[in-house]
N, C-alpha and C. Protein backbone atom coordinates (compact mmCIF):
# COMPACT_ATOMS: atom_id res chain seq x y z
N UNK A 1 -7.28 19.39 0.65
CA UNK A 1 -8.52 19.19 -0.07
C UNK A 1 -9.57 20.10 0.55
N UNK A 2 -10.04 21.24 -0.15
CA UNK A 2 -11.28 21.84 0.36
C UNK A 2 -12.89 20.88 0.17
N UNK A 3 -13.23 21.58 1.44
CA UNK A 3 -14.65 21.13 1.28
C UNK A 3 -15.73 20.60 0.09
N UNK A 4 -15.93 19.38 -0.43
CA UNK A 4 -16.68 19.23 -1.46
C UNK A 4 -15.90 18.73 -2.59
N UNK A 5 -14.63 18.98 -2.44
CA UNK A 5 -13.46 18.36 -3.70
C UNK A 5 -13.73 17.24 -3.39
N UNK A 6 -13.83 16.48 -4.68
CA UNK A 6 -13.47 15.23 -4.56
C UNK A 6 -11.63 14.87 -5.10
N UNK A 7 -11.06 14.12 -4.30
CA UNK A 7 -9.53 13.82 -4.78
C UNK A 7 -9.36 12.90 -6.17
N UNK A 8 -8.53 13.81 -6.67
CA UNK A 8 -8.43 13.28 -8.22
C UNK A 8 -7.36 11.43 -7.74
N UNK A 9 -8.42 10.77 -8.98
CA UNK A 9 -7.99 9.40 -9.26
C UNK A 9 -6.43 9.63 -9.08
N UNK A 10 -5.77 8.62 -8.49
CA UNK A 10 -4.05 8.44 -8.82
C UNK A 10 -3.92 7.41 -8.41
N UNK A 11 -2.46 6.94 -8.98
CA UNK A 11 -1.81 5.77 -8.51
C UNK A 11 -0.61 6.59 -7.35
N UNK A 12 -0.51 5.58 -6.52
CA UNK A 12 0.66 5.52 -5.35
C UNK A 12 1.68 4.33 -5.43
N UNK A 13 2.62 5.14 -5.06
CA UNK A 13 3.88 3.88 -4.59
C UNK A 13 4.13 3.97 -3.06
N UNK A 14 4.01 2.88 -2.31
CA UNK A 14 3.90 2.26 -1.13
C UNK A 14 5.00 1.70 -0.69
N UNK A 15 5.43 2.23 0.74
CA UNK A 15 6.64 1.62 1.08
C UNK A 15 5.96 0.75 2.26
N UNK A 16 6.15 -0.27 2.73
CA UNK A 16 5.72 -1.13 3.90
C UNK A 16 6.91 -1.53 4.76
N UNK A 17 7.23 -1.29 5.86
CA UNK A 17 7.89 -1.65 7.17
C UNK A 17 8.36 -3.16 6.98
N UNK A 18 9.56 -3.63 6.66
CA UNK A 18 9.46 -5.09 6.73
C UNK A 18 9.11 -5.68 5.59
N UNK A 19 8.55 -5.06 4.30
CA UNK A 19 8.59 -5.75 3.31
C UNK A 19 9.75 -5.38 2.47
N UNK A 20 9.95 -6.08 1.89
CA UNK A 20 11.34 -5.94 0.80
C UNK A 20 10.81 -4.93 -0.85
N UNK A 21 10.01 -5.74 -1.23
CA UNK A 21 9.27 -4.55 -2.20
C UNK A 21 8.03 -3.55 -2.24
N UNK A 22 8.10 -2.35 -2.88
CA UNK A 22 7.23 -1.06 -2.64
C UNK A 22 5.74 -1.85 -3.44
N UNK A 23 5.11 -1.60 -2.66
CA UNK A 23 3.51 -1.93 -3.33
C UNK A 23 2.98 -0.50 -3.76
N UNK A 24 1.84 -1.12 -5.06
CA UNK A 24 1.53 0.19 -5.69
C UNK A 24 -0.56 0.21 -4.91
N UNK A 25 -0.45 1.44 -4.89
CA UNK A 25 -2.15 1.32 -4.18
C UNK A 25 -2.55 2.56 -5.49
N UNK A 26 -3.90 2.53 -5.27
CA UNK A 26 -4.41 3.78 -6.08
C UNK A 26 -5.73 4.07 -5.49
N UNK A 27 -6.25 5.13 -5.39
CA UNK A 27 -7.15 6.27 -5.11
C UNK A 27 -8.31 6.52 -6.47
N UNK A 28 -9.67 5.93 -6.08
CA UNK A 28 -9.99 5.99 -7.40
C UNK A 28 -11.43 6.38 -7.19
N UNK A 29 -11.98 7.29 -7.21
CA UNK A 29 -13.12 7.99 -7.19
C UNK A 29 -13.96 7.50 -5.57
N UNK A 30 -14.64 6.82 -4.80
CA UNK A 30 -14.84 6.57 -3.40
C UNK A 30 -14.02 5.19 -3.17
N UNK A 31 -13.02 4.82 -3.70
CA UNK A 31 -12.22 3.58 -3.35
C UNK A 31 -11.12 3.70 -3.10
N UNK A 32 -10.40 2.87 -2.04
CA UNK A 32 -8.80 2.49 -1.75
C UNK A 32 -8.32 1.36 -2.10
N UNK A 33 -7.24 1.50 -2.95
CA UNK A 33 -6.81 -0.15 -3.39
C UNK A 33 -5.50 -0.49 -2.49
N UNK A 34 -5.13 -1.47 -2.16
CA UNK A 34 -3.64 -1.48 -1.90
C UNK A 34 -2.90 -2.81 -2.52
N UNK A 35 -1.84 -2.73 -3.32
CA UNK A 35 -1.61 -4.09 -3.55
C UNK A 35 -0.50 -5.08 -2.43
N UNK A 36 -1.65 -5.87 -2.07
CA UNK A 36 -0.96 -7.20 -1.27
C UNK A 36 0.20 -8.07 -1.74
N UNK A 37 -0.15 -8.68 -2.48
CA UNK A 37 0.41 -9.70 -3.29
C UNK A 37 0.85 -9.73 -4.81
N UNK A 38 1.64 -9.65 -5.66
CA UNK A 38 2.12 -9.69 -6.76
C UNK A 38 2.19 -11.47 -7.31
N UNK A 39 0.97 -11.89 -8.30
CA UNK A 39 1.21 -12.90 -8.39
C UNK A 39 1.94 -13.53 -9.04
N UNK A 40 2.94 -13.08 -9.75
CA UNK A 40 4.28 -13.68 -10.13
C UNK A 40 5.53 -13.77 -9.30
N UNK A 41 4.62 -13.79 -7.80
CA UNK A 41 5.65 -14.24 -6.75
C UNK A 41 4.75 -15.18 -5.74
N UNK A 42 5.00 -16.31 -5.70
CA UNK A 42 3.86 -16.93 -4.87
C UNK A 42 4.36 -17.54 -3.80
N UNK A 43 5.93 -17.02 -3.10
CA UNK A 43 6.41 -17.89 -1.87
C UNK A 43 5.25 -17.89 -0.40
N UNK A 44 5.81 -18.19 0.32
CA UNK A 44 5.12 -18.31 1.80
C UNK A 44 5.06 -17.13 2.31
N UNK A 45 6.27 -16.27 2.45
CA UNK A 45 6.25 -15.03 3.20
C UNK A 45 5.07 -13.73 1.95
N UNK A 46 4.62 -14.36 0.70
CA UNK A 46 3.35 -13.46 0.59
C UNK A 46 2.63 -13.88 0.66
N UNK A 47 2.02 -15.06 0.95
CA UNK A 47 1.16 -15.68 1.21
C UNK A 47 0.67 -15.70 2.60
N UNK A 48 1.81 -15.17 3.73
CA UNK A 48 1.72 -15.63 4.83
C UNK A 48 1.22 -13.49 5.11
N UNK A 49 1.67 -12.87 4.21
CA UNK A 49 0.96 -11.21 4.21
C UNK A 49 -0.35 -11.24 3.88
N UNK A 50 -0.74 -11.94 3.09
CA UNK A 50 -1.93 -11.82 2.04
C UNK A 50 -3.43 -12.35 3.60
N UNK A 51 -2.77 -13.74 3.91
CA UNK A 51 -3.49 -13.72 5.17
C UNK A 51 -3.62 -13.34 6.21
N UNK A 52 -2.65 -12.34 6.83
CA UNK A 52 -2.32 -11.42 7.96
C UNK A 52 -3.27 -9.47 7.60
N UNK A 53 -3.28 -9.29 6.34
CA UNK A 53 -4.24 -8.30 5.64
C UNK A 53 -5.82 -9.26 6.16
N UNK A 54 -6.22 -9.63 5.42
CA UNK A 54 -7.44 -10.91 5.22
C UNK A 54 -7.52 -10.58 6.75
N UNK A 55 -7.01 -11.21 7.60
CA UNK A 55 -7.50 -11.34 9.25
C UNK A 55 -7.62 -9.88 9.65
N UNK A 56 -6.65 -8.68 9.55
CA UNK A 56 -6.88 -7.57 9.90
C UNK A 56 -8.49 -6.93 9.39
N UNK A 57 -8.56 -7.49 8.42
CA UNK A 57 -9.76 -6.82 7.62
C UNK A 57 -11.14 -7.23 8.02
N UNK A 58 -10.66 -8.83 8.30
CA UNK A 58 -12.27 -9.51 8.64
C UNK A 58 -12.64 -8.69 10.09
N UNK A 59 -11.60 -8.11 10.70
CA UNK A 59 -12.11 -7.30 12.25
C UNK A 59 -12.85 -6.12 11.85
N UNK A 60 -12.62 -5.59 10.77
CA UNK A 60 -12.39 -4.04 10.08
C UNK A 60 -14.28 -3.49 9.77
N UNK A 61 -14.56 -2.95 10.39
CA UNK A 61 -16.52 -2.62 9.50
C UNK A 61 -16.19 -2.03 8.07
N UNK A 62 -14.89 -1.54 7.60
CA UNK A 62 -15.27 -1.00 6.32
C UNK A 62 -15.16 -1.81 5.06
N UNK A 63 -16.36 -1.37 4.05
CA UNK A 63 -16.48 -2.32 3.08
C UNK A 63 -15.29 -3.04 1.84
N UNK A 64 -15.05 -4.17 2.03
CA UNK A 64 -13.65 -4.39 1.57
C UNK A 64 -13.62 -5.59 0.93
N UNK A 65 -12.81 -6.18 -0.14
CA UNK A 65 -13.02 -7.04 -1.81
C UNK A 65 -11.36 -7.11 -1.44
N UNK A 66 -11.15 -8.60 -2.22
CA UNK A 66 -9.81 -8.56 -2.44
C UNK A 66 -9.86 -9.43 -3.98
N UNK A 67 -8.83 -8.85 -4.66
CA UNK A 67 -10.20 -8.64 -6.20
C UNK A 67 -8.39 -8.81 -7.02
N UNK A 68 -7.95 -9.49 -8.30
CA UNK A 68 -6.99 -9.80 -8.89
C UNK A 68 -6.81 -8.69 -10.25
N UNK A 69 -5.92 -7.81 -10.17
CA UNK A 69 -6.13 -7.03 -10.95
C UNK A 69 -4.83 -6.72 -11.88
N UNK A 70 -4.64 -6.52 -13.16
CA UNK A 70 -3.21 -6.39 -13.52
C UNK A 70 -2.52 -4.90 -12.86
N UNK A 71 -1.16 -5.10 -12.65
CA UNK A 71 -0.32 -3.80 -12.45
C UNK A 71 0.44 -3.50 -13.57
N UNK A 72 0.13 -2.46 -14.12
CA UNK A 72 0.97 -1.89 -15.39
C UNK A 72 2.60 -1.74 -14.86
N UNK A 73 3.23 -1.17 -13.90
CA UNK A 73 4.29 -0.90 -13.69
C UNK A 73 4.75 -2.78 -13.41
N UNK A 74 3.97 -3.67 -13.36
CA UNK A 74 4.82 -5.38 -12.94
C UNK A 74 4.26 -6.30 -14.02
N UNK A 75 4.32 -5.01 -15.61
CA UNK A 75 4.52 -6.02 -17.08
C UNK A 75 3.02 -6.93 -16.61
N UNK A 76 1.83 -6.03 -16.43
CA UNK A 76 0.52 -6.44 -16.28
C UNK A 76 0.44 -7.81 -15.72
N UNK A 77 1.18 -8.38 -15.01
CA UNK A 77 1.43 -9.50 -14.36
C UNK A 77 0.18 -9.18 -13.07
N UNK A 78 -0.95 -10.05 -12.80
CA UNK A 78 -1.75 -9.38 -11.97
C UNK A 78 -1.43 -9.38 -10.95
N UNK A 79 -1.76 -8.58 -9.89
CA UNK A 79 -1.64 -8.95 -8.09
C UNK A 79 -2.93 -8.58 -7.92
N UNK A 80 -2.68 -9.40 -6.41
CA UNK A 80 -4.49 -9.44 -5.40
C UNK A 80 -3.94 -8.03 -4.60
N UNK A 81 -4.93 -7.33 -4.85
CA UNK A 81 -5.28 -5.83 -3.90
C UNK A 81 -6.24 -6.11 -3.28
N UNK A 82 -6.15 -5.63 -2.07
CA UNK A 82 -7.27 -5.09 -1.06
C UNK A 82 -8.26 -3.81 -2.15
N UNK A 83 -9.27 -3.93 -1.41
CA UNK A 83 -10.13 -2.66 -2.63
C UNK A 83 -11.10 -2.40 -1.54
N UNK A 84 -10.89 -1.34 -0.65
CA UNK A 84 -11.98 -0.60 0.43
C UNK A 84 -13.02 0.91 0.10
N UNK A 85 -13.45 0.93 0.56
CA UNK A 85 -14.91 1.49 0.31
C UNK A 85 -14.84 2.41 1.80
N UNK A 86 -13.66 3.26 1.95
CA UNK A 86 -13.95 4.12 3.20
C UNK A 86 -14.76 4.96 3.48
N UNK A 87 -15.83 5.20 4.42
CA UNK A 87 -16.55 5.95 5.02
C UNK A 87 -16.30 7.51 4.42
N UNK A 88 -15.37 8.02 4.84
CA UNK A 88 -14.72 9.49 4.13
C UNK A 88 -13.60 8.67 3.91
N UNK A 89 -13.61 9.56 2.23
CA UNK A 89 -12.11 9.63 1.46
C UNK A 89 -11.00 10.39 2.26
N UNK A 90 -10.10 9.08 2.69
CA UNK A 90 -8.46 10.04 3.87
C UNK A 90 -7.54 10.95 2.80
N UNK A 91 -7.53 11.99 3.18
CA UNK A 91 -6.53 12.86 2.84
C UNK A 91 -5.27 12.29 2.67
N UNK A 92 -4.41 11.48 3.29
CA UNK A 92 -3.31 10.32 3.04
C UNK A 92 -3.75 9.02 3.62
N UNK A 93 -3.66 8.77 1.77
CA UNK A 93 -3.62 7.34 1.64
C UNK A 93 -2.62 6.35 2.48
N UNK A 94 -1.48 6.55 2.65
CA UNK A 94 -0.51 5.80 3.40
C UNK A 94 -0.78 5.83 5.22
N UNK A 95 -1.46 6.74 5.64
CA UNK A 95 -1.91 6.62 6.75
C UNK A 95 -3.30 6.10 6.73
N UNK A 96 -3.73 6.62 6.02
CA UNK A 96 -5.07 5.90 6.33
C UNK A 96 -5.33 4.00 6.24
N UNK A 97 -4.16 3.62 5.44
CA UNK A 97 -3.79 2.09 5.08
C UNK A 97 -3.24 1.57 6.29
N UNK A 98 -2.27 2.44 6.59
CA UNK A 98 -1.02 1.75 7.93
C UNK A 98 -2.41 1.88 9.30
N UNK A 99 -3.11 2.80 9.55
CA UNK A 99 -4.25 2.92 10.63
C UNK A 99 -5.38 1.44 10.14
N UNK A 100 -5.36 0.81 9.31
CA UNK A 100 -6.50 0.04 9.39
C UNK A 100 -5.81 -1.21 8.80
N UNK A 101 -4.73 -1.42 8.18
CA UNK A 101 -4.08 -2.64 8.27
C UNK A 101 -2.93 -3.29 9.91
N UNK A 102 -2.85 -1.52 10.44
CA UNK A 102 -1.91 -2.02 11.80
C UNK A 102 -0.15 -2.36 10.96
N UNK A 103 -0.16 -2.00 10.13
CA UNK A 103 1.09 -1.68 9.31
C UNK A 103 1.90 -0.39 9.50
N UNK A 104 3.40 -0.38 9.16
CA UNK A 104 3.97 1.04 8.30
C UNK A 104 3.92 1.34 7.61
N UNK A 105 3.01 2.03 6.68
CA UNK A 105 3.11 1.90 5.56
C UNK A 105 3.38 3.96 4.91
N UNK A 106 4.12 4.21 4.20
CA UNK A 106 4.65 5.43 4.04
C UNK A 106 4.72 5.60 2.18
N UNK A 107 4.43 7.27 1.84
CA UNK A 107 3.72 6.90 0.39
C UNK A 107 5.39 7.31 -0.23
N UNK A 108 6.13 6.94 -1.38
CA UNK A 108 7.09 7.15 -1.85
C UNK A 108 7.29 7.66 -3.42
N UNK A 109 8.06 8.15 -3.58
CA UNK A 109 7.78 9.31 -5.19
C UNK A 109 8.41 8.26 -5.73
N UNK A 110 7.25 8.19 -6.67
CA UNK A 110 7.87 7.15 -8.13
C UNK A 110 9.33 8.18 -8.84
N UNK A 111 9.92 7.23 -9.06
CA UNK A 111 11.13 7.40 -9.54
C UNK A 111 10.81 7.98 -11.39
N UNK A 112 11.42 8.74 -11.82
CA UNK A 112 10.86 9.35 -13.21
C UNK A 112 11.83 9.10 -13.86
């Protein structure tokens, strides 16, 4: 990204360390989304992520919403995303997530 670009809107596919399914995040004009939770799955072990994000975040100074939004790729079924407001827009999204959640998190090519 040169100086003064702003990074074009996109969606991401998200691989996480230890989770079983890829979360989708997106990049959207000064915002980072990441999706936490898929709510057409409501066991303990996402519930027990959803509050382990939540605690990382309440430490975190940057401005941050966890906000219910549909995912087109999960049949608009909504999930709760994180939605941050970073200081400077990170050049990678998947690092800049895994550095402030304390996660692995690694970006993965949607399948076509």
């Amino acid at each position: 990204m040169k100086g003064g670009e702003i990074m074009a809107n996109r969606t991401v596919r998200l691989r996480v360390d230890g989770w079983s399914n890829p979360r989708f995040g997106r990049v959207e004009s000064n915002l980072v989304a990441f999706e936490v939770m898929w709510l057409g799955c409501a066991c303990t072990t996402c519930f027990g992520r959803l509050a382990a994000v939540e605690n990382r975040m309440s430490d975190s100074k940057v401005e941050w919403v966890m906000a219910q939004a549909p995912i087109p790729e999960r049949g608009m079924v909504p999930s709760l995303i994180l939605v941050v407001k970073p200081e400077r827009m990170p050049e990678e999204v998947d690092t800049y997530l895994s550095d402030l959640l304390g996660l692995e998190i690694s970006e993965i090519a949607l399948a076509s």
